[in-house]
C-alpha atoms as a PDB file:
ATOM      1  CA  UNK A   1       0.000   0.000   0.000  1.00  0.00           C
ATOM      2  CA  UNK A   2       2.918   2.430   0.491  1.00  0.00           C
ATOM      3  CA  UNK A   3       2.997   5.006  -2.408  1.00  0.00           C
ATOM      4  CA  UNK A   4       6.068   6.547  -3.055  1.00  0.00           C
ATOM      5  CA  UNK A   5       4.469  10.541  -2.470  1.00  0.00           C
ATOM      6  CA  UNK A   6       7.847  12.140  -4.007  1.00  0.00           C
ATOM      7  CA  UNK A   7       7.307  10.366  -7.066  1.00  0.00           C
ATOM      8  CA  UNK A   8       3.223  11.894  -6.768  1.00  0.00           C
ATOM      9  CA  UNK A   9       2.777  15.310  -9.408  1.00  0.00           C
ATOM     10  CA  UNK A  10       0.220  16.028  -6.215  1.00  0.00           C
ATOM     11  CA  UNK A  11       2.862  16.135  -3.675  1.00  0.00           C
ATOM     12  CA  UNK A  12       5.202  18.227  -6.124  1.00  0.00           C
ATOM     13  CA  UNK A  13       2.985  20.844  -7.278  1.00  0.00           C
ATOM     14  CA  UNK A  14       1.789  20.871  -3.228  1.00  0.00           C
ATOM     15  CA  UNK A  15       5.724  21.783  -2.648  1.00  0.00           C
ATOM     16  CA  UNK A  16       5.788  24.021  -5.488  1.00  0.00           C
ATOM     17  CA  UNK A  17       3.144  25.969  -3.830  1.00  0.00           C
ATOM     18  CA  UNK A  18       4.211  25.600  -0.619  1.00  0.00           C
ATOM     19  CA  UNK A  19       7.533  27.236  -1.586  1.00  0.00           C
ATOM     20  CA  UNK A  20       5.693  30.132  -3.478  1.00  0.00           C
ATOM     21  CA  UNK A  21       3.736  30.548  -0.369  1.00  0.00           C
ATOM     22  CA  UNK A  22       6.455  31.331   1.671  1.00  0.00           C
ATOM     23  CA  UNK A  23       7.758  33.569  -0.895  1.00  0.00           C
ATOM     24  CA  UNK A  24       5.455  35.659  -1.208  1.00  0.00           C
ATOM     25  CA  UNK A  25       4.511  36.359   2.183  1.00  0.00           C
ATOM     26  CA  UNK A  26       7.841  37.058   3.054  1.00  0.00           C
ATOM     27  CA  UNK A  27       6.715  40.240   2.250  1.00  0.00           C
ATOM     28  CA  UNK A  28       3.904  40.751   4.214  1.00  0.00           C
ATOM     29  CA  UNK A  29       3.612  43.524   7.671  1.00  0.00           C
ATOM     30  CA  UNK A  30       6.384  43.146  10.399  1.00  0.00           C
ATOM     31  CA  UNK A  31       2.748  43.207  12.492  1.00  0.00           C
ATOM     32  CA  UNK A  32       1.869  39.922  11.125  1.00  0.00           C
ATOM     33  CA  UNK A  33       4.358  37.643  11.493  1.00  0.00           C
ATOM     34  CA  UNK A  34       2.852  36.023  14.131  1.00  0.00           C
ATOM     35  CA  UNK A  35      -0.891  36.199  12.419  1.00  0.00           C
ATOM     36  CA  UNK A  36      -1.859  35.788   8.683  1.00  0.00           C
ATOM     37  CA  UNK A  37       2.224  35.311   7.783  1.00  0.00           C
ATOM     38  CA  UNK A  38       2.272  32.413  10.033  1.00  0.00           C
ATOM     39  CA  UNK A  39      -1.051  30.825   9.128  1.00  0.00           C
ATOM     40  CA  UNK A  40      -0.832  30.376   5.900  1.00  0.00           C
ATOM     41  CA  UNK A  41       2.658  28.955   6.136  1.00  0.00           C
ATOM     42  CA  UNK A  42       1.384  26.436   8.235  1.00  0.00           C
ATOM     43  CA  UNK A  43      -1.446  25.543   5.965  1.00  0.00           C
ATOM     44  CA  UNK A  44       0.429  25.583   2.778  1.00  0.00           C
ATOM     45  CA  UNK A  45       2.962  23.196   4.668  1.00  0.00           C
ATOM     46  CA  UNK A  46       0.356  21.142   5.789  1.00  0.00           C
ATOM     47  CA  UNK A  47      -0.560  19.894   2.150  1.00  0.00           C
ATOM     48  CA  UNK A  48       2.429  17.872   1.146  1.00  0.00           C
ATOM     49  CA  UNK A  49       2.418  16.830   4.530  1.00  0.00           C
ATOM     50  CA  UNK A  50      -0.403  15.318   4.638  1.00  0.00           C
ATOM     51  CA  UNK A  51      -0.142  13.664   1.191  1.00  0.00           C
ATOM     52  CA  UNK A  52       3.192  12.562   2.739  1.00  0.00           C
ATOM     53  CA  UNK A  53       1.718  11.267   5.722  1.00  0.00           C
ATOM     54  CA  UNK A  54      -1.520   9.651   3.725  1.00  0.00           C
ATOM     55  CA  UNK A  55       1.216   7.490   1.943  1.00  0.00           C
ATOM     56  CA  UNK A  56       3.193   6.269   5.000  1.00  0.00           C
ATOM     57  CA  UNK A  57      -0.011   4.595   5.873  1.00  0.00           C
ATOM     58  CA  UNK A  58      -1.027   0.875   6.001  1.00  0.00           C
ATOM     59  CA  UNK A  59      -4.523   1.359   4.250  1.00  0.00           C
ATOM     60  CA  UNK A  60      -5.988   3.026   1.263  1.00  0.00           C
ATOM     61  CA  UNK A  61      -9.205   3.920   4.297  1.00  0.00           C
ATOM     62  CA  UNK A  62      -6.189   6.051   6.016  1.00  0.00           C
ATOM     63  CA  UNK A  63      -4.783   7.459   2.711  1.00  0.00           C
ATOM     64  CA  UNK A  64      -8.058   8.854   1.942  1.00  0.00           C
ATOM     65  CA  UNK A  65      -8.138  10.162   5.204  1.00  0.00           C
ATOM     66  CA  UNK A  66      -4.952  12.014   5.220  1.00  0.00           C
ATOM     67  CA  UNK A  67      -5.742  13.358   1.247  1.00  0.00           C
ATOM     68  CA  UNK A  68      -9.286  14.779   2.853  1.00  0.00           C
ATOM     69  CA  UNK A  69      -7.014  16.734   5.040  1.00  0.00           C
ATOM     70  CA  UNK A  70      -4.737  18.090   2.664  1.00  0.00           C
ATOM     71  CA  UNK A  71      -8.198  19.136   0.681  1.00  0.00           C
ATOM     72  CA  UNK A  72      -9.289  20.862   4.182  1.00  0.00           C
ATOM     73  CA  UNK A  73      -5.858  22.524   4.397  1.00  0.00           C
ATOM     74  CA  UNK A  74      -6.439  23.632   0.600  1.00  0.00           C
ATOM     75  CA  UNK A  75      -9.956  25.161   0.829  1.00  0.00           C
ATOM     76  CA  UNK A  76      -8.155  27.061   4.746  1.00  0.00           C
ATOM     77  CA  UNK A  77      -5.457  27.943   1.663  1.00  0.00           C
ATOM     78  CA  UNK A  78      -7.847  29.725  -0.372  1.00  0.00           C
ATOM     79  CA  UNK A  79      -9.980  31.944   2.293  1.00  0.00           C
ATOM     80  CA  UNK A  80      -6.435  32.980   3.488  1.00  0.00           C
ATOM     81  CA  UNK A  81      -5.369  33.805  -0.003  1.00  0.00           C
ATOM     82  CA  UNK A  82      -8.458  35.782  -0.717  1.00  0.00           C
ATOM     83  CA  UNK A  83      -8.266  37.660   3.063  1.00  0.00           C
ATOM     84  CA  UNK A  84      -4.302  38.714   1.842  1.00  0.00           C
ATOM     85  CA  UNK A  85      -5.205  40.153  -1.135  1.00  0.00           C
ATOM     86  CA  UNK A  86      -8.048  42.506   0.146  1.00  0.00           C
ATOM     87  CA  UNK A  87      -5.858  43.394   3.110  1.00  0.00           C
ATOM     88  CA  UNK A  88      -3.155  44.572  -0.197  1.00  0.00           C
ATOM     89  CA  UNK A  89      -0.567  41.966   0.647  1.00  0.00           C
ATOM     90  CA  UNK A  90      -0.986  40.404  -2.615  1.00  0.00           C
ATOM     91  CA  UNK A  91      -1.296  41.896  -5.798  1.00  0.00           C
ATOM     92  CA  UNK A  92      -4.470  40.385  -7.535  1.00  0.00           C
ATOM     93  CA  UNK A  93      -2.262  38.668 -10.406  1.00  0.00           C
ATOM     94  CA  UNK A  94      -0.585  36.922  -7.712  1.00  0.00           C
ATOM     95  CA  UNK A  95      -3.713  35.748  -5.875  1.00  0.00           C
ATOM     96  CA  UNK A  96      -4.940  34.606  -9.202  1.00  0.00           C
ATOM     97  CA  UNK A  97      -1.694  32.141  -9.539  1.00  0.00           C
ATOM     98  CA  UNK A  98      -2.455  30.916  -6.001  1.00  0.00           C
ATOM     99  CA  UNK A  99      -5.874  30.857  -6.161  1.00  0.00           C
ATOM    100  CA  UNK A 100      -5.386  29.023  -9.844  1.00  0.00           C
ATOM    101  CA  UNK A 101      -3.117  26.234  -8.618  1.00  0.00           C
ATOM    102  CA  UNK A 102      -5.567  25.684  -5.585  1.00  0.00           C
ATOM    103  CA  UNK A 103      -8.420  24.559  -7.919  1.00  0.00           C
ATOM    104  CA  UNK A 104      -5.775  22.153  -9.953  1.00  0.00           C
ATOM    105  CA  UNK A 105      -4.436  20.696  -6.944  1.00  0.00           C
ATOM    106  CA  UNK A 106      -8.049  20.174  -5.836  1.00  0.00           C
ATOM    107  CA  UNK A 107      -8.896  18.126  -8.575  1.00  0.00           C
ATOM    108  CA  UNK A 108      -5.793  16.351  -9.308  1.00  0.00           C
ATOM    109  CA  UNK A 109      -6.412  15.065  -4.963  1.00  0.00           C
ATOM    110  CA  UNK A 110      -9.808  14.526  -6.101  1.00  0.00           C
ATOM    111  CA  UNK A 111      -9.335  12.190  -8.489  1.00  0.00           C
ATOM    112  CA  UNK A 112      -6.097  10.659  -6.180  1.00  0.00           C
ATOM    113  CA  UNK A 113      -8.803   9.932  -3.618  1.00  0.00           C
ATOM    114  CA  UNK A 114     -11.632   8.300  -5.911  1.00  0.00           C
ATOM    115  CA  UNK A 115      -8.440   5.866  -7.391  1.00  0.00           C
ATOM    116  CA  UNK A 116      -7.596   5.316  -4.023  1.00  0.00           C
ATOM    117  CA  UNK A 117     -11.340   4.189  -3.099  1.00  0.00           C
ATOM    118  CA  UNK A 118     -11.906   1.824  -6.048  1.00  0.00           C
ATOM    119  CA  UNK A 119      -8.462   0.139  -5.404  1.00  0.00           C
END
């Protein structure tokens, strides 16, 4: 049952945005390092993790688990996207990118999870 996650495009794209993440709010307020800076590291972290951790598991019942996590985590993603950009963190083009690569990774988990289910 172990999947290799390094070798999953949903785990890579998940670190892809992980790292943009991090990029780009290494420019937000001083103020909020400890607020909106820190949260959506977290979350953005929390994806790959999650498929990581999903993978490391004996059972496709805990895999699915895990990937319905990461999907939480990606949906807490996109709220703190959206709250960034009307605050004037991020410049719409870049919440568009974010917000973009959300959806995809969405689906692409999506259709992970329902392979995962039918064995």
């Amino acid at each position: 049952m172990n999947h290799n996650f390094k070798e999953l495009k949903i785990w890579q794209r998940a670190i892809q945005l992980s790292l943009l993440i991090y990029k780009v709010s290494g420019s937000f307020p001083k103020e909020e390092v400890f607020g909106l800076t820190s949260q959506i590291r977290r979350c953005s972290v929390s994806v790959p993790s999650n498929i990581a951790e999903g993978c490391g598991r004996n059972t496709p019942k805990q895999l699915v688990h895990f990937l319905n996590i990461a999907m939480g985590s990606l949906t807490e993603l996109d709220t703190q996207v959206i709250i960034c950009k009307e605050l004037g963190y991020i410049k719409q083009w870049t919440a568009d990118e974010i917000l973009s690569e959300i959806i995809e990774l969405q689906k692409m988990i999506n259709v992970f999870r329902i392979k995962i289910k039918k064995g």
